[in-house]
C-alpha atoms as a PDB file:
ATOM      1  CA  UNK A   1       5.326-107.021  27.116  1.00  0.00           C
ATOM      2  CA  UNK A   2       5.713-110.423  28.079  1.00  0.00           C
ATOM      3  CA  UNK A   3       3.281-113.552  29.534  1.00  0.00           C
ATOM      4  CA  UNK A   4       4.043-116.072  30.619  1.00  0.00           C
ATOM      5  CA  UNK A   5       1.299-119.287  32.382  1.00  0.00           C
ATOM      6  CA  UNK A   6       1.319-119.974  35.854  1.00  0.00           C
ATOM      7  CA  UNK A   7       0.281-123.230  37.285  1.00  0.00           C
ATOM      8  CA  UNK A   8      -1.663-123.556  40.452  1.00  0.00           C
ATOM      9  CA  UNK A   9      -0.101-126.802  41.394  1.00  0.00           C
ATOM     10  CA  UNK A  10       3.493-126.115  40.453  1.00  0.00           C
ATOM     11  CA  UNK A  11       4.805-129.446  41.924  1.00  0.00           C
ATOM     12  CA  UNK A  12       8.836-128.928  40.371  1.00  0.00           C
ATOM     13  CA  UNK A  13      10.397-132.022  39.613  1.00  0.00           C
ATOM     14  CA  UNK A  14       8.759-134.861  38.583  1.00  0.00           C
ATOM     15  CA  UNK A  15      10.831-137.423  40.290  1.00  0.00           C
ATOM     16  CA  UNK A  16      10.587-140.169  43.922  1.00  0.00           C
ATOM     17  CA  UNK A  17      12.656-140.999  46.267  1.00  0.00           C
ATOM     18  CA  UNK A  18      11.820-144.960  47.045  1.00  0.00           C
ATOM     19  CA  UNK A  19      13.365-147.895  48.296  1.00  0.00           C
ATOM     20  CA  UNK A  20      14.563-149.758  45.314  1.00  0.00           C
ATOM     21  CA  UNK A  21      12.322-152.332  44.371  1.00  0.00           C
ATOM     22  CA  UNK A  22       8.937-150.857  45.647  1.00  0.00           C
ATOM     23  CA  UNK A  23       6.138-152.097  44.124  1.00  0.00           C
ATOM     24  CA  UNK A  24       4.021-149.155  44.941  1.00  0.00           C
ATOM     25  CA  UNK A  25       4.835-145.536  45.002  1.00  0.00           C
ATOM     26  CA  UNK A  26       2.089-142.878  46.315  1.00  0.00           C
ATOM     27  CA  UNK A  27       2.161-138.891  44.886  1.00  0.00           C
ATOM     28  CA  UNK A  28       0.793-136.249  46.541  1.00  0.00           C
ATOM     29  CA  UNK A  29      -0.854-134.060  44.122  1.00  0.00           C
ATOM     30  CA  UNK A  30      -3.769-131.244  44.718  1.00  0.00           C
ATOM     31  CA  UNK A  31      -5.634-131.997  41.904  1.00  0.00           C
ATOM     32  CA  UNK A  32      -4.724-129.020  40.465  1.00  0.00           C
ATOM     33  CA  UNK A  33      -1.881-130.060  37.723  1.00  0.00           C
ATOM     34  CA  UNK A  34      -3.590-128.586  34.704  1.00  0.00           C
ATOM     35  CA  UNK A  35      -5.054-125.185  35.917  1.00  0.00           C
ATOM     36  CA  UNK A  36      -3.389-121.973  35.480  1.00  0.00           C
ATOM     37  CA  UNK A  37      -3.286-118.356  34.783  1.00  0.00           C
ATOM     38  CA  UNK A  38      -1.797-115.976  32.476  1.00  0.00           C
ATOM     39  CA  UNK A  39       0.974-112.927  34.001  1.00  0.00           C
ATOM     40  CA  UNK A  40       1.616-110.097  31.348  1.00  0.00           C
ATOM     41  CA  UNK A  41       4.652-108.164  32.795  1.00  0.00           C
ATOM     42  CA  UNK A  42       4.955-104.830  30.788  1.00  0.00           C
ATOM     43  CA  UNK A  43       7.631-101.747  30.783  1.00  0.00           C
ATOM     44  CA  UNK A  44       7.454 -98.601  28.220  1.00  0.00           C
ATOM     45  CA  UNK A  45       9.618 -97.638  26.147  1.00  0.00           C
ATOM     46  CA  UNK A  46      11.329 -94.887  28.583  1.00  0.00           C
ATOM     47  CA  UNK A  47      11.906 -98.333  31.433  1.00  0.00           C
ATOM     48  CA  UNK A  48       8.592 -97.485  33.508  1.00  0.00           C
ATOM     49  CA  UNK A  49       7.144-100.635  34.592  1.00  0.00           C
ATOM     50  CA  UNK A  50       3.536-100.974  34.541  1.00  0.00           C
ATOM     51  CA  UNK A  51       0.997-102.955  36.913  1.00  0.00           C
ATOM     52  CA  UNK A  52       1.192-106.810  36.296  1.00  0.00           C
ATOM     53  CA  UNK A  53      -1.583-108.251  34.941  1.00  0.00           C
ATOM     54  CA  UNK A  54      -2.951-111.901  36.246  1.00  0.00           C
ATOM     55  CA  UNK A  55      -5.588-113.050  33.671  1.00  0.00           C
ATOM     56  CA  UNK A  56      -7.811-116.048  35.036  1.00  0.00           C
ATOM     57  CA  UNK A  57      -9.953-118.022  33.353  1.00  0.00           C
ATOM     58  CA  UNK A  58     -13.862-117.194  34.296  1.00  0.00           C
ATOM     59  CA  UNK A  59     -16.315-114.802  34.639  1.00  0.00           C
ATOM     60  CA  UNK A  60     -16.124-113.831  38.199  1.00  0.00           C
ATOM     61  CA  UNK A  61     -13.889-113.187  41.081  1.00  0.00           C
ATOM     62  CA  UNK A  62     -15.253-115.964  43.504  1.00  0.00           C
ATOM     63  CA  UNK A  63     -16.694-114.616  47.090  1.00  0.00           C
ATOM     64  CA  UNK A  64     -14.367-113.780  49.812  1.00  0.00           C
ATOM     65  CA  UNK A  65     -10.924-113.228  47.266  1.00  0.00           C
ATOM     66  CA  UNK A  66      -8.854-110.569  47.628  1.00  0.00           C
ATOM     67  CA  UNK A  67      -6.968-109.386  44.792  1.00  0.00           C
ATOM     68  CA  UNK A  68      -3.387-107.850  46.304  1.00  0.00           C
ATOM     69  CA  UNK A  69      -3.092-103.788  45.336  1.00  0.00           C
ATOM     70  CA  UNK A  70      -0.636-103.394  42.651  1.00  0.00           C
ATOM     71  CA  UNK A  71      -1.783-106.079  40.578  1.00  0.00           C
ATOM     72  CA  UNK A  72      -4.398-106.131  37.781  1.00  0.00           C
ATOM     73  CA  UNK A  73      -6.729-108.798  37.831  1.00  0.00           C
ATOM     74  CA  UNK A  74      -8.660-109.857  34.453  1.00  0.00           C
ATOM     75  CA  UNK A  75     -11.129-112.812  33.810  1.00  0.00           C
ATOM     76  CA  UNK A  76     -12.234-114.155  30.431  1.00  0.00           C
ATOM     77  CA  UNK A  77     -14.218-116.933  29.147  1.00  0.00           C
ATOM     78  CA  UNK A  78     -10.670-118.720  27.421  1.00  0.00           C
ATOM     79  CA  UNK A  79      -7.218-118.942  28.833  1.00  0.00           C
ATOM     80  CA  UNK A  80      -4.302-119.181  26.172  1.00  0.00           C
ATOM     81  CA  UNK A  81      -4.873-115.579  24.301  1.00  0.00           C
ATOM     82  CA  UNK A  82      -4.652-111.701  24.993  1.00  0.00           C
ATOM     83  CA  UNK A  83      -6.683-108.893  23.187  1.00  0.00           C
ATOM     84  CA  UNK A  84      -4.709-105.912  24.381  1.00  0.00           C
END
């Protein structure tokens, strides 16, 4: 078993490109840069993988999402811990 966080905003590399010299540099950002989620990959012992997991923090699956088949999807109140 493994987990590993997922950010919604996963922007890569923190880094411009900019004229040398600019006084002012404007970044795009969603807003975004400190939620995420929780995937739990898992395999037995005899190499069968299992469903992924995606845990979200919440109570809830808001109206009108869709949650892909082959994936688990799991809500509690605090991100950052498992009780499997």
């Amino acid at each position: 078993m493994d987990e590993t966080p997922v950010w919604f905003d996963m922007t890569g590399w923190h880094f411009t490109i900019n004229p040398k010299g600019e006084k002012t540099v404007h970044i795009h950002a969603t807003g975004n840069e400190k939620n995420r989620f929780t995937v739990v990959l898992t395999c037995a012992a005899d190499r069968t993988k299992l469903l992924p997991i995606c845990i979200f923090k919440g109570k809830q699956m808001p109206r009108n999402e869709q949650v892909l088949p082959g994936v688990v999807v799991w809500f509690q109140k605090t991100v950052g811990w498992t009780q499997v």
